[in-house]
C-alpha atoms as a PDB file:
ATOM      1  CA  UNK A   1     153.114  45.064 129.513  1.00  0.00           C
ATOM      2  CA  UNK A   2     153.121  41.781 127.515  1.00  0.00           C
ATOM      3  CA  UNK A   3     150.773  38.755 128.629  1.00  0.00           C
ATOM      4  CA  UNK A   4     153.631  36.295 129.886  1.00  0.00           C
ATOM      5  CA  UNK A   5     154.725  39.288 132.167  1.00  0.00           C
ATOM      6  CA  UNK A   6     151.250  39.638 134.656  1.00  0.00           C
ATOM      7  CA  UNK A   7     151.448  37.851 138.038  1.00  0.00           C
ATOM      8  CA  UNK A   8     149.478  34.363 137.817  1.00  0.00           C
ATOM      9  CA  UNK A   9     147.429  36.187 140.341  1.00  0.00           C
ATOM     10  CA  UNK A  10     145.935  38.832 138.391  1.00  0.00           C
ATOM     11  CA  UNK A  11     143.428  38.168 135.896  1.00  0.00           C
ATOM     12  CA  UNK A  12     143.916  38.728 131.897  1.00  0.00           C
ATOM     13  CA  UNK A  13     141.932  41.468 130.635  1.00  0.00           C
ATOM     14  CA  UNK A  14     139.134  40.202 128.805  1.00  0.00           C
ATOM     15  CA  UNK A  15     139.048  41.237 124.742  1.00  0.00           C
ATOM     16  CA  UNK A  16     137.112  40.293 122.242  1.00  0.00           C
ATOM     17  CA  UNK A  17     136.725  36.753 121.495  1.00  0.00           C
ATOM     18  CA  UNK A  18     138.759  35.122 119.089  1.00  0.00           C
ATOM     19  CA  UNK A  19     135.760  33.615 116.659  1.00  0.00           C
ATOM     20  CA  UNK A  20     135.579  37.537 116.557  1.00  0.00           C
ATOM     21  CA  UNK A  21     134.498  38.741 113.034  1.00  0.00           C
ATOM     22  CA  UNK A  22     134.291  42.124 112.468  1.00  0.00           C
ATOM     23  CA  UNK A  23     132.183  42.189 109.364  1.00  0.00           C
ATOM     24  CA  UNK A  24     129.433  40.318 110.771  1.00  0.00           C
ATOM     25  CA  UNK A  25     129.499  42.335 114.217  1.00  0.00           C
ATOM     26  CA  UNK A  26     129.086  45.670 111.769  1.00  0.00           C
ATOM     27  CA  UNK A  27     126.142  44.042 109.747  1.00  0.00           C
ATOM     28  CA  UNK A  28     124.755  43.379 112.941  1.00  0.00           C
ATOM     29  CA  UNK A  29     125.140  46.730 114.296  1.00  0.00           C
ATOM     30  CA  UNK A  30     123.701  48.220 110.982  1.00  0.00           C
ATOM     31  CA  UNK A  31     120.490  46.473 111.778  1.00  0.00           C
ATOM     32  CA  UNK A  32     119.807  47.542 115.412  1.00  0.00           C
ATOM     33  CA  UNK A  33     121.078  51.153 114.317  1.00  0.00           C
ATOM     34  CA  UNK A  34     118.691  51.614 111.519  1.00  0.00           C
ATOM     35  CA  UNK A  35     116.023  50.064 113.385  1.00  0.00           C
ATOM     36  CA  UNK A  36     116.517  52.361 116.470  1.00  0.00           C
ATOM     37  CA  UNK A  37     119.038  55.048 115.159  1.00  0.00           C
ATOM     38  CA  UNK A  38     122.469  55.785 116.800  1.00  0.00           C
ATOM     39  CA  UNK A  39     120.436  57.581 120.263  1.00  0.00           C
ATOM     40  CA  UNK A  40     118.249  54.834 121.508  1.00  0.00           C
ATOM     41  CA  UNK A  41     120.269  52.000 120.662  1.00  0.00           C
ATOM     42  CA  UNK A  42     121.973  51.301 123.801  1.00  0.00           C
ATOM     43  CA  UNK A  43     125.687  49.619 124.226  1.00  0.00           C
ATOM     44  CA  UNK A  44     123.790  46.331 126.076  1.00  0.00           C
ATOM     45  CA  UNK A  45     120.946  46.065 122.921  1.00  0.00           C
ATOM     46  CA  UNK A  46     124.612  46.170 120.717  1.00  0.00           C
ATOM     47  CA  UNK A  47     126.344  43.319 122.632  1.00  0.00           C
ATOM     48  CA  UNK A  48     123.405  41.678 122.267  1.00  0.00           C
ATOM     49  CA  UNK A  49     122.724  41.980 118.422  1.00  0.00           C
ATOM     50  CA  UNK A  50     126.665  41.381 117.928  1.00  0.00           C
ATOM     51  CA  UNK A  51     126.776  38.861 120.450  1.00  0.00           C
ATOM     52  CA  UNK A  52     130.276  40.086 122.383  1.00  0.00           C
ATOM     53  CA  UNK A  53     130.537  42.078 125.770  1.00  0.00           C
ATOM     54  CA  UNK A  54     130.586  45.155 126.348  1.00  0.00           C
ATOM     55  CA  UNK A  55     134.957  44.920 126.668  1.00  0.00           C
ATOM     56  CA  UNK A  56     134.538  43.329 123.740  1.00  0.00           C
ATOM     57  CA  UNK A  57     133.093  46.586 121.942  1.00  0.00           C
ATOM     58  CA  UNK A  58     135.296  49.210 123.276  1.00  0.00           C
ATOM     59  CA  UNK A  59     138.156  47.051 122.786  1.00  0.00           C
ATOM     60  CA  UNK A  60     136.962  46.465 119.074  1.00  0.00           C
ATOM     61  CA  UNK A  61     135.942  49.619 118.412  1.00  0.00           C
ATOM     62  CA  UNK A  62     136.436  52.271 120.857  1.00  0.00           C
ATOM     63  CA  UNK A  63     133.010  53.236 122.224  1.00  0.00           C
ATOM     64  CA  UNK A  64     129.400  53.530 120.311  1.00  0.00           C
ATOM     65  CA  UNK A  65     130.203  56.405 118.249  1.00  0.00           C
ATOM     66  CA  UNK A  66     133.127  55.113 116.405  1.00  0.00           C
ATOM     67  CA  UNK A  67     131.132  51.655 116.260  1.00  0.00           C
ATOM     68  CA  UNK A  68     128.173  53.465 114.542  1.00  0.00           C
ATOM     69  CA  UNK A  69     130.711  55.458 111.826  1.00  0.00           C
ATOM     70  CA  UNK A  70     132.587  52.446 111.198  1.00  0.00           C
ATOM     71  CA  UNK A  71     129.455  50.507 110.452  1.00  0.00           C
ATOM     72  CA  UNK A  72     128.023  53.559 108.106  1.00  0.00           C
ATOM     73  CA  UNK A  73     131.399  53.456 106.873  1.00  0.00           C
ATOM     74  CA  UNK A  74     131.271  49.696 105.941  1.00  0.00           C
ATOM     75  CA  UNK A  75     127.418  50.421 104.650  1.00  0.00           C
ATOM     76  CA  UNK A  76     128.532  53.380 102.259  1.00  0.00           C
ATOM     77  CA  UNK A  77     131.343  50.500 101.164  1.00  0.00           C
ATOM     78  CA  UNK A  78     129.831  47.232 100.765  1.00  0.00           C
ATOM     79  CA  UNK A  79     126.542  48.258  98.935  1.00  0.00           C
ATOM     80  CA  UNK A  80     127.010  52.073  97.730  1.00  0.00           C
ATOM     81  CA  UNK A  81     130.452  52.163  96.436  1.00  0.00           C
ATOM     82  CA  UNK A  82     130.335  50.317  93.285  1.00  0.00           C
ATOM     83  CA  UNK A  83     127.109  52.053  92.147  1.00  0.00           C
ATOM     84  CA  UNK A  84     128.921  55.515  92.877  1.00  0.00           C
ATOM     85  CA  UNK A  85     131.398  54.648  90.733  1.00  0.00           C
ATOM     86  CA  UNK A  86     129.349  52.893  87.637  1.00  0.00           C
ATOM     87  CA  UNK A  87     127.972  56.845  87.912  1.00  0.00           C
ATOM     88  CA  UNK A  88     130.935  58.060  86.978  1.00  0.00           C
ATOM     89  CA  UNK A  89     132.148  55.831  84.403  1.00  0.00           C
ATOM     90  CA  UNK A  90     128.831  55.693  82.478  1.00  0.00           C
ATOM     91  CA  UNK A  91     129.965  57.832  79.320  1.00  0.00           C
ATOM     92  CA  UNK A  92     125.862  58.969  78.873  1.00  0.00           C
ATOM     93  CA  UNK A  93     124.571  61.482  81.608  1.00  0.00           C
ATOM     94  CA  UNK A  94     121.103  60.376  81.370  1.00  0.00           C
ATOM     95  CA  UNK A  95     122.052  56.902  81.085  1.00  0.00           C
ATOM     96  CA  UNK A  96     124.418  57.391  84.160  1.00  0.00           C
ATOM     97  CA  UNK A  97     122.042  59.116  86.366  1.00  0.00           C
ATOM     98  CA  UNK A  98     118.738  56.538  85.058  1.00  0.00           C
ATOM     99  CA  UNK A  99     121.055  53.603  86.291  1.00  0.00           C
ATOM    100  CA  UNK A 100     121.856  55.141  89.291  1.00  0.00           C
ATOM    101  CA  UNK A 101     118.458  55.401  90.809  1.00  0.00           C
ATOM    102  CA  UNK A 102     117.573  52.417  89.301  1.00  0.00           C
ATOM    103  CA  UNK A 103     120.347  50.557  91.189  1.00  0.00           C
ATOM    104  CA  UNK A 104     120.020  52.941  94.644  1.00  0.00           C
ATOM    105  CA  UNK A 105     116.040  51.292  94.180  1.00  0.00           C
ATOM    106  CA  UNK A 106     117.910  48.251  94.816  1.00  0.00           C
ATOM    107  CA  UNK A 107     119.996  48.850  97.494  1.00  0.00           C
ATOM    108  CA  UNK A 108     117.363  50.512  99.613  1.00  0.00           C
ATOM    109  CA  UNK A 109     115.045  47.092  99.617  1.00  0.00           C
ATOM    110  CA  UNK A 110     117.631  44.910  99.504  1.00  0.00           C
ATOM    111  CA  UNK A 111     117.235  42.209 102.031  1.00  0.00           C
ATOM    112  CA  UNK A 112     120.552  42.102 103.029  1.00  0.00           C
ATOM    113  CA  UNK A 113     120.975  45.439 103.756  1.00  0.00           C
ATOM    114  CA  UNK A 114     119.468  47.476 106.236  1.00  0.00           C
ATOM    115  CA  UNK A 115     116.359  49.084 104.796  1.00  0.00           C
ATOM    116  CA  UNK A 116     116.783  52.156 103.934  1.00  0.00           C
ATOM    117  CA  UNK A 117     119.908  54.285 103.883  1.00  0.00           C
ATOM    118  CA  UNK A 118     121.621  54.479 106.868  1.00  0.00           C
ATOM    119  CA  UNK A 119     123.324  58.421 106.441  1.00  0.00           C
ATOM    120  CA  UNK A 120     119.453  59.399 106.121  1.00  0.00           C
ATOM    121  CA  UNK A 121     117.610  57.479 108.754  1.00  0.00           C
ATOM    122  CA  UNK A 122     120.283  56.342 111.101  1.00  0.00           C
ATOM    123  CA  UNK A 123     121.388  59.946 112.422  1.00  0.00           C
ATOM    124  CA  UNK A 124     118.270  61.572 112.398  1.00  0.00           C
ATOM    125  CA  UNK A 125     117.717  63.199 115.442  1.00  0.00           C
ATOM    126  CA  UNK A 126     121.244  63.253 116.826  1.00  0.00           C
ATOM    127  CA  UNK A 127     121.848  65.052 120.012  1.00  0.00           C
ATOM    128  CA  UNK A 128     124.248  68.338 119.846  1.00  0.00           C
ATOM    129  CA  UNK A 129     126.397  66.180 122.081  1.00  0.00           C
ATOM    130  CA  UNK A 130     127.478  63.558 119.684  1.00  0.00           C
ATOM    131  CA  UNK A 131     129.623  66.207 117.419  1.00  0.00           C
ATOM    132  CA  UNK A 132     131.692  63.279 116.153  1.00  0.00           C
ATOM    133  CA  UNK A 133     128.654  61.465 114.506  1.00  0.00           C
ATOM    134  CA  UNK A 134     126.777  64.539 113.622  1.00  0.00           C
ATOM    135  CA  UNK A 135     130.294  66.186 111.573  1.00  0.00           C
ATOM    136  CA  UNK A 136     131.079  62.492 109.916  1.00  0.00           C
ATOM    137  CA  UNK A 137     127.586  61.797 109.017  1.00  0.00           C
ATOM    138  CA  UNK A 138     127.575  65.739 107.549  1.00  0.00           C
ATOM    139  CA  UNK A 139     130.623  65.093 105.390  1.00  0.00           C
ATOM    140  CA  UNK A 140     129.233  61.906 104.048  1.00  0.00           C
ATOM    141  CA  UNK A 141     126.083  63.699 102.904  1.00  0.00           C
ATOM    142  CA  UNK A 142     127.856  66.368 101.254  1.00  0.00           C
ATOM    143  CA  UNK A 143     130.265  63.336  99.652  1.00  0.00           C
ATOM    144  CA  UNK A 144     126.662  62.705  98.062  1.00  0.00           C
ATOM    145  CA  UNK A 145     126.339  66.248  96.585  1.00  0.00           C
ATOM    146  CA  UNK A 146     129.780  66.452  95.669  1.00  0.00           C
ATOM    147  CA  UNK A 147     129.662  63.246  93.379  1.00  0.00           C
ATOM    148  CA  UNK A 148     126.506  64.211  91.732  1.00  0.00           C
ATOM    149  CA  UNK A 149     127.853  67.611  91.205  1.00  0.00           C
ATOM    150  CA  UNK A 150     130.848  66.458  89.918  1.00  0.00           C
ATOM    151  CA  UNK A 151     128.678  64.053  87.717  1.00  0.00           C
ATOM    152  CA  UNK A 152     126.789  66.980  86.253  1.00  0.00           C
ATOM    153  CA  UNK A 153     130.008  69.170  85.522  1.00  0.00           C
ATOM    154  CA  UNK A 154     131.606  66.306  83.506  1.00  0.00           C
ATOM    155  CA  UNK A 155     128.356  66.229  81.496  1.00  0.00           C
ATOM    156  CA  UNK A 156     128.530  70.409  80.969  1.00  0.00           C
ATOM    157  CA  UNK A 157     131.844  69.975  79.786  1.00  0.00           C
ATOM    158  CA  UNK A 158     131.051  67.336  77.186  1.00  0.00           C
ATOM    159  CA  UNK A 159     128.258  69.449  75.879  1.00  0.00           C
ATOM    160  CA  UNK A 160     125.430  66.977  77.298  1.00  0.00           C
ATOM    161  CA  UNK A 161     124.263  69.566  79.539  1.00  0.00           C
ATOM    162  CA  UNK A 162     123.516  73.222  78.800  1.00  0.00           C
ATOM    163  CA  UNK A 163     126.447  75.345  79.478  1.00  0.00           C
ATOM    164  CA  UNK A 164     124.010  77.706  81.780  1.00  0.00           C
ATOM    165  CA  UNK A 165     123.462  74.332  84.199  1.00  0.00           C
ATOM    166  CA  UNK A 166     123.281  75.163  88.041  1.00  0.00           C
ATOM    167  CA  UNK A 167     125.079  71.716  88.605  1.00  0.00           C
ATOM    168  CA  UNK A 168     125.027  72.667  92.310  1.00  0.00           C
ATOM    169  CA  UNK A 169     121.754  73.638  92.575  1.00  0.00           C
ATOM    170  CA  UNK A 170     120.960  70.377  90.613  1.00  0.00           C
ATOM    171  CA  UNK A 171     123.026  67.688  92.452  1.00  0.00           C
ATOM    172  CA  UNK A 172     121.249  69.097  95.908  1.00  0.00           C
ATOM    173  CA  UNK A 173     118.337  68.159  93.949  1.00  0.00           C
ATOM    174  CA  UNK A 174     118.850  64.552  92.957  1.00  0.00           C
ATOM    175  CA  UNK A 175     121.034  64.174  96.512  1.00  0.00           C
ATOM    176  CA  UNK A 176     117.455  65.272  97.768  1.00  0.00           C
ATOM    177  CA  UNK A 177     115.499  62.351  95.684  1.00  0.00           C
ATOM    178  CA  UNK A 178     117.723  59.876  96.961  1.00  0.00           C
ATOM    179  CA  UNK A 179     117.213  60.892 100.081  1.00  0.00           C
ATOM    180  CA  UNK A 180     113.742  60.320  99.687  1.00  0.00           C
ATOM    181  CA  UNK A 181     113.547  57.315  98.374  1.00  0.00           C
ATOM    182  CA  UNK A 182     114.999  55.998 101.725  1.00  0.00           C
ATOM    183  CA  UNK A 183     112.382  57.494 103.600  1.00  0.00           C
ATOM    184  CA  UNK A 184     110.112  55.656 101.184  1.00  0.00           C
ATOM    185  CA  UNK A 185     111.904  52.995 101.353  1.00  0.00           C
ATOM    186  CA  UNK A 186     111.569  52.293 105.138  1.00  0.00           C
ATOM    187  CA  UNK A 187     107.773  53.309 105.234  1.00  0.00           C
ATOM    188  CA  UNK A 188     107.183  49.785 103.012  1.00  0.00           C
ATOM    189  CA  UNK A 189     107.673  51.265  99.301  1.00  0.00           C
ATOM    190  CA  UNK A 190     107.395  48.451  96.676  1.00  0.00           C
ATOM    191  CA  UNK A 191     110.580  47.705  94.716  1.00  0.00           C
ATOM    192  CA  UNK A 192     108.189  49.244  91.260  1.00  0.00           C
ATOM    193  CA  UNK A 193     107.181  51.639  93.023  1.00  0.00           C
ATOM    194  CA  UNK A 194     110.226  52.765  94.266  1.00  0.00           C
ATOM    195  CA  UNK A 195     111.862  52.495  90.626  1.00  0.00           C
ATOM    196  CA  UNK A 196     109.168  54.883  89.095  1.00  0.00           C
ATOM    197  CA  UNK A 197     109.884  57.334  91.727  1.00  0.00           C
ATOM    198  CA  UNK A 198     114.141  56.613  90.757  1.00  0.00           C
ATOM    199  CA  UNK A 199     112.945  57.407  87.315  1.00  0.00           C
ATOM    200  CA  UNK A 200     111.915  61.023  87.709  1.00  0.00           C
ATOM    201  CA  UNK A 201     115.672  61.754  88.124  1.00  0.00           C
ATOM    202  CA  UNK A 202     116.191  61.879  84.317  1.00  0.00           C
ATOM    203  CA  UNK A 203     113.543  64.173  84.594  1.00  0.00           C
ATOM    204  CA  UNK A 204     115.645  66.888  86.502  1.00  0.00           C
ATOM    205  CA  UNK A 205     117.886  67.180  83.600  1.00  0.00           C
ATOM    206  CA  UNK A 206     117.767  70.425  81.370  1.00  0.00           C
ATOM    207  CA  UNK A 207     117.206  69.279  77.757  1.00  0.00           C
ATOM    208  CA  UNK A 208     120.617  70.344  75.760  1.00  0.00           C
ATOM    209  CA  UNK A 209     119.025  72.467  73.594  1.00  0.00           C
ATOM    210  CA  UNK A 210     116.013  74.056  75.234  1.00  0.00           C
END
């Protein structure tokens, strides 16, 4: 039923205001998620940090799962996606992978992002309830492997990795370091710090001609 059809006397549903942005909502929901994770952070402590009710937020985005994906989604977008790709396009494996961690270094202390990455530390601890966040937040981890795997196959193929290379094994690896460098990240790492750890990742790779 449109608008100009409801009775003067009923009352418009309320939706989200119209100064509404979206972006800003998700970078505020980013914050209170990392901070908290996706279990304790409570619909009100959302309103609050995005400053809209709580109509507002299922209206917007359905309920507080779908709000937390979207906002991992935007994450994984606005500050992971180009470096993912500059991965890819870097002709040089080691220079590809070195400039990865180097940029992922970054990312995780950037101070306009939330600290840390958000598929590592924002889900940890999900209940068995919350299958929706627990599957999305599985397939984004294994995106992680899968890029790095098919990284390390490129590289096999142009004969800048041993032929023998476990490029499974090894992208679980370096998935693994990145994963850790958010941990370190979050527990006050310096940016050098954090870069000498990045730097290990060249490290991983089996020398062409051992």
């Amino acid at each position: 039923m449109k608008n100009r059809d409801l009775p003067e006397t009923v009352e418009k549903p309320k939706g989200r205001p119209r100064s509404f942005d979206r972006d800003k909502a998700l970078l505020k929901a980013l914050d209170l998620f990392w901070r908290k994770g996706f279990e304790p952070a409570s619909v009100a402590e959302l309103c609050a940090a995005m400053e809209i009710n709580p109509p507002s937020l299922y209206a917007a985005f359905g309920n507080k799962a779908k709000l937390f994906l979207e906002a991992v989604n935007y994450y994984e977008r606005v500050y992971w996606k180009a470096t993912w790709e500059r991965l890819e396009q870097t002709p040089d494996i080691t220079q590809a992978i070195d400039r990865f961690f180097s940029e992922a270094a970054e990312i995780l202390l950037s101070p306009s992002a939330p600290c840390g990455c958000m598929v590592v530390l924002a889900a940890i601890n999900v209940s068995a309830d919350s299958t929706d966040v627990i599957r999305a937040v599985s397939v984004l981890r294994q995106e992680g492997k899968d890029l790095f795997e098919k990284r390390l196959g490129r590289a096999v193929r142009e004969n800048q990795l041993p032929a023998g290379t476990n490029t499974a094994a090894l992208a679980t690896v370096l998935n693994t370091l990145l994963e850790g460098m958010s941990i370190e990240a979050k527990d006050g790492a310096t940016p050098e710090s954090l870069k000498l750890t990045g730097q290990h990742a060249i490290r991983l790779l089996p020398p062409l001609n051992a």
